[in-house]
Protein backbone atom coordinates (compact mmCIF):
# COMPACT_ATOMS: atom_id res chain seq x y z
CA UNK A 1 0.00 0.00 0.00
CA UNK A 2 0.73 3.76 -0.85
CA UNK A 3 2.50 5.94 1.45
CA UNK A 4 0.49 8.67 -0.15
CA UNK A 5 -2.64 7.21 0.11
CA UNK A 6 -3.73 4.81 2.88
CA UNK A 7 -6.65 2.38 3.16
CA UNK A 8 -7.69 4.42 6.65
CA UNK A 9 -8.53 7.84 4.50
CA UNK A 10 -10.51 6.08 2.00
CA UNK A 11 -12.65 4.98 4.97
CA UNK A 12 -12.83 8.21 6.11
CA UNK A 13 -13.85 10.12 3.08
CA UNK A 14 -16.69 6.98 3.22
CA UNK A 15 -17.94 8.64 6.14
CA UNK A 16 -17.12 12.31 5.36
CA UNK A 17 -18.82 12.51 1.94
CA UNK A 18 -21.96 10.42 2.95
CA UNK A 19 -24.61 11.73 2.40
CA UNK A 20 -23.26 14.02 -0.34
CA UNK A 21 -22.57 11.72 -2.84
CA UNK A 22 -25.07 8.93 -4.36
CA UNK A 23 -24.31 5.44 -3.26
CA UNK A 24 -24.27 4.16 -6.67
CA UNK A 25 -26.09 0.60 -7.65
CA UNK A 26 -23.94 -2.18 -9.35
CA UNK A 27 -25.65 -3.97 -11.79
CA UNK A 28 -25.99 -7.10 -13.71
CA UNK A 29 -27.05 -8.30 -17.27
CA UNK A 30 -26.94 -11.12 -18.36
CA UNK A 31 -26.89 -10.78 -21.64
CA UNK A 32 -23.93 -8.89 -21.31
CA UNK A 33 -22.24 -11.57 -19.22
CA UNK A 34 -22.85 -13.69 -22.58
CA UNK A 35 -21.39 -11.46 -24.38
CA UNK A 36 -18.07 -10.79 -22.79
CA UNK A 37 -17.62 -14.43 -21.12
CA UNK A 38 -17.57 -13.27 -17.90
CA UNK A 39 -20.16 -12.00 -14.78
CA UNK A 40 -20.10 -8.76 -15.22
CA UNK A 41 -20.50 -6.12 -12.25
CA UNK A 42 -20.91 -2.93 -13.06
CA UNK A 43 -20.25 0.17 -10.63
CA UNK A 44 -22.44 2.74 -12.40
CA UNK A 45 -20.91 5.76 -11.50
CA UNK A 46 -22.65 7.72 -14.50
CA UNK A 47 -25.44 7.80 -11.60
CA UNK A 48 -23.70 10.25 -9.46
CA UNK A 49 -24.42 13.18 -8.76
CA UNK A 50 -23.08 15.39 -11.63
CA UNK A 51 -22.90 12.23 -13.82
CA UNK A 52 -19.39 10.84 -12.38
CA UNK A 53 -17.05 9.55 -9.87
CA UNK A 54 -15.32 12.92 -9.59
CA UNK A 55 -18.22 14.08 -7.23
CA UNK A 56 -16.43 11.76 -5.03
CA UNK A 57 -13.07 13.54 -4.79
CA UNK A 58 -14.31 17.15 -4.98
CA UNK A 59 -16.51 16.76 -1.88
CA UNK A 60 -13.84 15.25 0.10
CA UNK A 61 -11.53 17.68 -0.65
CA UNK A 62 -13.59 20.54 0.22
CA UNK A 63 -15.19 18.99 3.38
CA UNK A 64 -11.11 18.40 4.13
CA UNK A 65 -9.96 21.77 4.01
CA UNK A 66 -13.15 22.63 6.07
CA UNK A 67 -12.67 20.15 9.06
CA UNK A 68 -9.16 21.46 9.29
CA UNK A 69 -10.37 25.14 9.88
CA UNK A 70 -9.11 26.29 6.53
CA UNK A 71 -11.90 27.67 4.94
CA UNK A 72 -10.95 29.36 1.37
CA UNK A 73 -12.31 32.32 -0.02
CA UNK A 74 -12.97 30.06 -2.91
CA UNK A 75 -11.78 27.02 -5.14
CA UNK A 76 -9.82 26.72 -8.41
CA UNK A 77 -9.84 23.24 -10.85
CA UNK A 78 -9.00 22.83 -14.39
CA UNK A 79 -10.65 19.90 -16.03
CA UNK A 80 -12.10 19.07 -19.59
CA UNK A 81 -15.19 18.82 -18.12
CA UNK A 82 -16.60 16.40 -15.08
CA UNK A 83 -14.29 17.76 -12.60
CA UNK A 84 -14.93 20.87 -13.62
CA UNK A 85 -18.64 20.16 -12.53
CA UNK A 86 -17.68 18.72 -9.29
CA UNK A 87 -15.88 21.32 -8.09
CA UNK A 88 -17.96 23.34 -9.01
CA UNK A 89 -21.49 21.89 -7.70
CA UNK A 90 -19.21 21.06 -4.31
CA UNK A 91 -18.18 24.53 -3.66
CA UNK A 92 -21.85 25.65 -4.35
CA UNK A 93 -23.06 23.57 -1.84
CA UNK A 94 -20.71 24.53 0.86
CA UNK A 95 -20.93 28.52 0.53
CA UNK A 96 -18.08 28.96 -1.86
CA UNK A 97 -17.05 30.81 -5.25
CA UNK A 98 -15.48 28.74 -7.83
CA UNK A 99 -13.01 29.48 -10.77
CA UNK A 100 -13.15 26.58 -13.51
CA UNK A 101 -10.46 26.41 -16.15
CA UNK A 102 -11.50 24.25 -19.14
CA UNK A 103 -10.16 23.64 -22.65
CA UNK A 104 -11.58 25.60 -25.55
CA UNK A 105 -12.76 21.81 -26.74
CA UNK A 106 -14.69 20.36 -23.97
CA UNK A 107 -17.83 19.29 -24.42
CA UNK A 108 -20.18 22.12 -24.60
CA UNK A 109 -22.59 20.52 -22.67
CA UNK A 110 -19.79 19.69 -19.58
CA UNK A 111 -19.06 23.89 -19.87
CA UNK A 112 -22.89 24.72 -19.56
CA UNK A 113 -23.15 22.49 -16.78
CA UNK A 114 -20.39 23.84 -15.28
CA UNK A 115 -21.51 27.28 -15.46
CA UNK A 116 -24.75 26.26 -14.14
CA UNK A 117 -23.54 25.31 -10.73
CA UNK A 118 -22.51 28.42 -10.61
CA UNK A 119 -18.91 28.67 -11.36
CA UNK A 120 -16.79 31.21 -13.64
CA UNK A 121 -15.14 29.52 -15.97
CA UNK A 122 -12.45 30.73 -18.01
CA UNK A 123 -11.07 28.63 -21.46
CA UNK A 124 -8.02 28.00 -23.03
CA UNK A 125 -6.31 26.70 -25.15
CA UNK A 126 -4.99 23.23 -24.22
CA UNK A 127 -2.49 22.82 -27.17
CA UNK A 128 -1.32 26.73 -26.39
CA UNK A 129 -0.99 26.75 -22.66
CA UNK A 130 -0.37 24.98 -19.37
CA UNK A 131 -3.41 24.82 -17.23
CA UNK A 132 -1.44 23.52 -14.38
CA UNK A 133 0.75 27.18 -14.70
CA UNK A 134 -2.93 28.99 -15.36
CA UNK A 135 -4.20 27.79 -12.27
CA UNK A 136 -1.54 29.08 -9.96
CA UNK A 137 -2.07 32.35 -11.47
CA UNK A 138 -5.29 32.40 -10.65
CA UNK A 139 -4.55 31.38 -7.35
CA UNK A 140 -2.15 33.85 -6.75
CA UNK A 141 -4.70 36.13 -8.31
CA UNK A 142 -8.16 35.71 -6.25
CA UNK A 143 -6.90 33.56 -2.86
CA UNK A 144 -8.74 30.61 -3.47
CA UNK A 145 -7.76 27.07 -2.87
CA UNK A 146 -6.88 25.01 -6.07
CA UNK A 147 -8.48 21.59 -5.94
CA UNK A 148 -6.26 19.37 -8.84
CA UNK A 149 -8.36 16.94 -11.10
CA UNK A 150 -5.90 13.65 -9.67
CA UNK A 151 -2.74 14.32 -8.69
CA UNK A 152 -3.85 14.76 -4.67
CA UNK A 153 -4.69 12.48 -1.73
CA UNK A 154 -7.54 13.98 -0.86
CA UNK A 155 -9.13 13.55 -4.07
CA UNK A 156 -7.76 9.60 -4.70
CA UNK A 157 -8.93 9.07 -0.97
CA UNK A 158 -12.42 10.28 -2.35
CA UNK A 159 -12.59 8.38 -5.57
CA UNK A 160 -10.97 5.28 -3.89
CA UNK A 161 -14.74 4.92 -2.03
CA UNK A 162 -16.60 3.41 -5.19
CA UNK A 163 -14.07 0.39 -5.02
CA UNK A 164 -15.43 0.25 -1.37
CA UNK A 165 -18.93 0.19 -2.13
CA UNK A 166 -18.59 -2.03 -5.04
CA UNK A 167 -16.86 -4.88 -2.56
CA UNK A 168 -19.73 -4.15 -0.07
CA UNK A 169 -21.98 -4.54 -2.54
CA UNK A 170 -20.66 -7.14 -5.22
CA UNK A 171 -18.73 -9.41 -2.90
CA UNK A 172 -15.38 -11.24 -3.77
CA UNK A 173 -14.00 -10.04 -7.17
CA UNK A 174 -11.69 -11.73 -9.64
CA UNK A 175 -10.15 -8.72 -11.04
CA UNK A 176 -11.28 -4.66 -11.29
CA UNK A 177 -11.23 -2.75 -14.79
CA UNK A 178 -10.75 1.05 -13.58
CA UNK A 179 -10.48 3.22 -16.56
CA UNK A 180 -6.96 5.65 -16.47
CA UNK A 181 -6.77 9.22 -17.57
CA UNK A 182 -5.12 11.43 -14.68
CA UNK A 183 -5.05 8.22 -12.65
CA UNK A 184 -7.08 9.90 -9.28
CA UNK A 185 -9.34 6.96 -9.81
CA UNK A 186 -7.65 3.77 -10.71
CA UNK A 187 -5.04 5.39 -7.40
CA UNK A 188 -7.98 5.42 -4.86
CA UNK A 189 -9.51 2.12 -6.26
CA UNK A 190 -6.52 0.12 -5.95
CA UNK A 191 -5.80 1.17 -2.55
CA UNK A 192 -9.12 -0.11 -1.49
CA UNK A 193 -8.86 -3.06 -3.49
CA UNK A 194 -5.05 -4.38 -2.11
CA UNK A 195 -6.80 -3.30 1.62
CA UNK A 196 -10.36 -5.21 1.28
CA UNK A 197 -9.64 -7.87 -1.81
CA UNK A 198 -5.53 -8.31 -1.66
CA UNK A 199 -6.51 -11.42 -4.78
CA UNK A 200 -8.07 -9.23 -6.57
CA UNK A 201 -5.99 -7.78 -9.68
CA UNK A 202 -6.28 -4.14 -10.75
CA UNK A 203 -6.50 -3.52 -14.08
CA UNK A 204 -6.61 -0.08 -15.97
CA UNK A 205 -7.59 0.77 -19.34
CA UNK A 206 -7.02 3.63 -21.43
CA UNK A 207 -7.34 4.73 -25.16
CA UNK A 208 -4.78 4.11 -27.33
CA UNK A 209 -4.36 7.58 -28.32
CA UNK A 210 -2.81 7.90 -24.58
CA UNK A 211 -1.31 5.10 -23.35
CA UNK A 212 1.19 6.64 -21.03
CA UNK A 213 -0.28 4.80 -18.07
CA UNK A 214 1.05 1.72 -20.07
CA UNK A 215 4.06 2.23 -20.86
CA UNK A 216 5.02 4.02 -16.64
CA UNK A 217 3.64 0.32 -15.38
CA UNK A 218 5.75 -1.53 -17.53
CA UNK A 219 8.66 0.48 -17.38
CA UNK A 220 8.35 0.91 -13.70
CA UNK A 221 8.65 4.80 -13.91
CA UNK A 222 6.02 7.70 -14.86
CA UNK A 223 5.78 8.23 -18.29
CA UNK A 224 3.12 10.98 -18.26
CA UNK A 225 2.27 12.63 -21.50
CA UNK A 226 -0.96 14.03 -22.74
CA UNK A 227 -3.24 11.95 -25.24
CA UNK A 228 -3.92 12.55 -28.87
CA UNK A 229 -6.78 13.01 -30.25
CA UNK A 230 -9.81 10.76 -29.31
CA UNK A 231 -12.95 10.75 -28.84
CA UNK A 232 -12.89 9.71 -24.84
CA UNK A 233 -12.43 13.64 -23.52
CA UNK A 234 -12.09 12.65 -19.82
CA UNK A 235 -9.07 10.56 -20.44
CA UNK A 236 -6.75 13.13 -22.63
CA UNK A 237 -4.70 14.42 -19.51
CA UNK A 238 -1.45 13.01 -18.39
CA UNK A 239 -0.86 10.26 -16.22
CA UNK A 240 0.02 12.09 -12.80
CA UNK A 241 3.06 11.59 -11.12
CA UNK A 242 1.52 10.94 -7.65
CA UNK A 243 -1.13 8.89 -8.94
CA UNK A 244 1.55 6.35 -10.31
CA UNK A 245 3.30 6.12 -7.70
CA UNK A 246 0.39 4.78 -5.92
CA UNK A 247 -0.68 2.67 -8.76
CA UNK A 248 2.97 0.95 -9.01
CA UNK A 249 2.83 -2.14 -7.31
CA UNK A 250 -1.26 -2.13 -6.69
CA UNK A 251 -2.21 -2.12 -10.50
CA UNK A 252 -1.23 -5.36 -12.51
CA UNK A 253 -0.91 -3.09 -15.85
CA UNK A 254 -2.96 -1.37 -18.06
CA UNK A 255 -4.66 -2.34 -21.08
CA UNK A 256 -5.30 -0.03 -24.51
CA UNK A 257 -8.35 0.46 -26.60
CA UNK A 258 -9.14 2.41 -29.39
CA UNK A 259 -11.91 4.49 -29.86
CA UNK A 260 -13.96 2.06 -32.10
CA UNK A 261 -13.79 -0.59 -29.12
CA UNK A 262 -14.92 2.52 -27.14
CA UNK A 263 -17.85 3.26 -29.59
CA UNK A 264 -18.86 -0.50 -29.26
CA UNK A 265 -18.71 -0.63 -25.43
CA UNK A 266 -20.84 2.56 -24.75
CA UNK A 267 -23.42 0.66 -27.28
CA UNK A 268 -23.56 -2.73 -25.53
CA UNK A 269 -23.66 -0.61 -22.23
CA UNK A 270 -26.86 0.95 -23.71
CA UNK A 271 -28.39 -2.55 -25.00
CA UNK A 272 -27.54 -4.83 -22.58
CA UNK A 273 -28.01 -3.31 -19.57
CA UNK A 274 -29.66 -0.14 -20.29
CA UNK A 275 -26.89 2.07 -19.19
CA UNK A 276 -25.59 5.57 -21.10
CA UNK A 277 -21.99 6.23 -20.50
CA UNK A 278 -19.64 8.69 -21.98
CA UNK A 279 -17.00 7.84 -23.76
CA UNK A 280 -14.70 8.18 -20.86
CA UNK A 281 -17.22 6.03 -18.77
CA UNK A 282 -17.14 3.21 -21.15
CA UNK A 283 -13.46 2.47 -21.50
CA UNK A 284 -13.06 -0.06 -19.38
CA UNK A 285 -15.58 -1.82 -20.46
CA UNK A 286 -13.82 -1.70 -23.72
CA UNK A 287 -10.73 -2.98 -22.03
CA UNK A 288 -12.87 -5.95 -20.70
CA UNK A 289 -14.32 -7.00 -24.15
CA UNK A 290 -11.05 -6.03 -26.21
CA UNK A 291 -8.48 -7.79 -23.66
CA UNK A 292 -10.16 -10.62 -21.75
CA UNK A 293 -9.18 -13.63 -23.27
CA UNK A 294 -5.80 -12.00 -23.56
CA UNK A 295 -5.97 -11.70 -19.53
CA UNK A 296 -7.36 -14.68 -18.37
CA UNK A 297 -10.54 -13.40 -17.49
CA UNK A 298 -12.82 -16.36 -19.03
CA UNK A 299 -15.49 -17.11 -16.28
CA UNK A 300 -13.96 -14.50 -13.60
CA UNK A 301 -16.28 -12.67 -11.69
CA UNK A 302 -15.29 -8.89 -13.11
CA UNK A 303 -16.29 -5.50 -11.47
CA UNK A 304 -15.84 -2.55 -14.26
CA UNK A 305 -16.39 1.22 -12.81
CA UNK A 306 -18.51 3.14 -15.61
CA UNK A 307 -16.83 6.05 -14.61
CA UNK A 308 -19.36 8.81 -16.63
CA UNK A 309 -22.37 9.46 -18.60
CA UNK A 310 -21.89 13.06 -19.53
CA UNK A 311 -22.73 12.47 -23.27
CA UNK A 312 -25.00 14.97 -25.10
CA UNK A 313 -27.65 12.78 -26.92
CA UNK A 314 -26.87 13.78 -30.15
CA UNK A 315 -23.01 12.99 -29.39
CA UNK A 316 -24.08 9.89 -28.24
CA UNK A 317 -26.07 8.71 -31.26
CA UNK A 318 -23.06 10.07 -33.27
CA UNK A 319 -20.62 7.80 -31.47
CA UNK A 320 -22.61 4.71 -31.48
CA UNK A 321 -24.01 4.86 -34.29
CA UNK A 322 -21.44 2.86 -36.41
CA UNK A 323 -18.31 1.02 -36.27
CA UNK A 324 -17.47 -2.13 -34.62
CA UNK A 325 -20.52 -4.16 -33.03
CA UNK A 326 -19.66 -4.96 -29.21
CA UNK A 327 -20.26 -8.66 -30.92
CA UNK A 328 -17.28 -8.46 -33.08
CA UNK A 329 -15.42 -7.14 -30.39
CA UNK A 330 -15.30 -9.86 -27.93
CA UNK A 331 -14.95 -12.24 -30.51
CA UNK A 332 -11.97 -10.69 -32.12
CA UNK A 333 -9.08 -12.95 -32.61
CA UNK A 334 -6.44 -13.01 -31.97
CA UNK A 335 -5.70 -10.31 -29.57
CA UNK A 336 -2.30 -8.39 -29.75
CA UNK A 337 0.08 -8.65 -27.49
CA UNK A 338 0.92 -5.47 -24.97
């Protein structure tokens, strides 16, 4: 287990954000369990509050900063988009102003949300500038308290309480598909996991534009680098440096996708077991379909955290449309090697 990040403040961002957050449902189908070979668990997450797991985080970290007496004069985040609206829709709730950074290409419907919990936000460019420098300058600007998208405990320790609830809820697991972008999630999830299920394997997934998470687990050192282009938005930053060094050693590796086996996840999400996701949300159930015969996974049990369903319908029928049926997908042989 993490230095960083410790079983013992997962448990008590369980208690701290209750309440706050929506205890999410985990759900079967088993038409989907047909169709990927294994039983299937979902952790719907694109039930939360603001349509993701980063509600999680964002509450902790403000209810944090307000146990310890430090009450800012307001919050900061940059974030393509679901962060952005947890932050935001967090600081609303306790009393507080918030600044949003967000790319010039986030969704539009992620920036109206955004805006409608209240919160400034102010766009750049994300091929232009660093939003990591922006921030501090805002910081240094207003007096507010920046809340980063992944790289901090108190925001893995918040995420890291769906894995709880899914082992309270699913029982033993075989393995956990967690999909990567900054790597706040997969962090907090594999704490919990090595604390409550120490047999269960950790497994990330991440489009194939990106792959940085990849190549830092099998290297054995970060390898952070932001994504080309593709259509999963929520998984285009980095790999943070923090977050892999609580991954190393908890998460078994990480597994690539591209954004047709995306496209064909978010569909059989939708089919099978009536469930919208985002891109984002769907990739590791992409992972699952693309990857498990290649892992072993034939007859595991298999929790997979849909991680977001902040799609605009139109997007949604645009993405899903076409491409590769989730049918072709799990059939597809052979699988390449990673």
């Amino acid at each position: 287990m993490s230095g960083v990040l410790t079983i013992e403040a997962i448990r008590a961002s369980a208690s701290r954000i209750a309440g706050a957050v929506v205890r999410t449902p985990v759900v079967r189908s088993e038409r989907l369990d047909d169709l990927v070979g294994t039983q299937v668990l979902l952790k719907a997450e694109n039930l939360q509050r603001v349509g993701a797991f980063k509600m999680r985080g964002a509450t902790n970290a403000v209810r944090v900063m307000l146990e310890a007496g430090e009450r800012p004069r307001g919050v900061v985040a940059f974030s393509s988009g679901n962060h952005a609206q947890a932050v935001a829709l967090a600081a609303r709730e306790h009393g507080l102003p918030a600044v949003i950074l967000m790319p010039e290409d986030a969704p539009p419907e992620k920036r109206a949300a955004t805006e409608a919990y209240g919160a400034e936000v102010r766009v750049f460019d994300r091929a232009a500038h660093d939003r990591a420098e922006m921030a501090e300058e805002v910081v240094r600007e207003t007096g507010f308290a920046l809340i980063p998208p992944y790289d901090d405990a108190r925001v893995m320790a918040g995420q890291g309480t769906a894995a709880l609830e899914l082992f309270e809820d699913a029982g033993p697991l075989d393995a956990l598909m967690v999909p990567i972008g900054g790597g706040g999630l997969i962090a907090g999830c594999a704490v919990a996991a090595a604390a409550v299920a120490p047999d269960c394997r950790v497994i990330g997934a991440e489009p194939d534009a990106s792959g940085d998470s990849m190549r830092s687990l099998d290297a054995g050192t970060w390898q952070g680098e932001p994504s080309g282009p593709t259509i999963a938005d929520g998984q285009q930053a980095p790999q943070g440096q923090l977050t892999f060094e609580v991954m190393r050693g908890l998460v078994e590796r990480s597994v690539v996708v591209s954004d047709d086996d995306i496209a064909a996840a978010m569909r059989a999400l939708f089919e099978r077991a009536k469930l919208v996701a985002e891109p984002s949300g769907a990739c590791g159930l992409a992972g699952l379909l693309r990857h498990a015969h290649d892992l072993g996974l034939a007859g595991a049990r298999v929790g997979v955290v849909i991680s977001g369903g902040n799609v605009a319908p139109e997007r949604f029928a645009a993405i899903t449309g076409s491409g590769t049926s989730a049918q072709e997908l799990s059939t597809h042989r052979p699988i390449p090697k990673l």
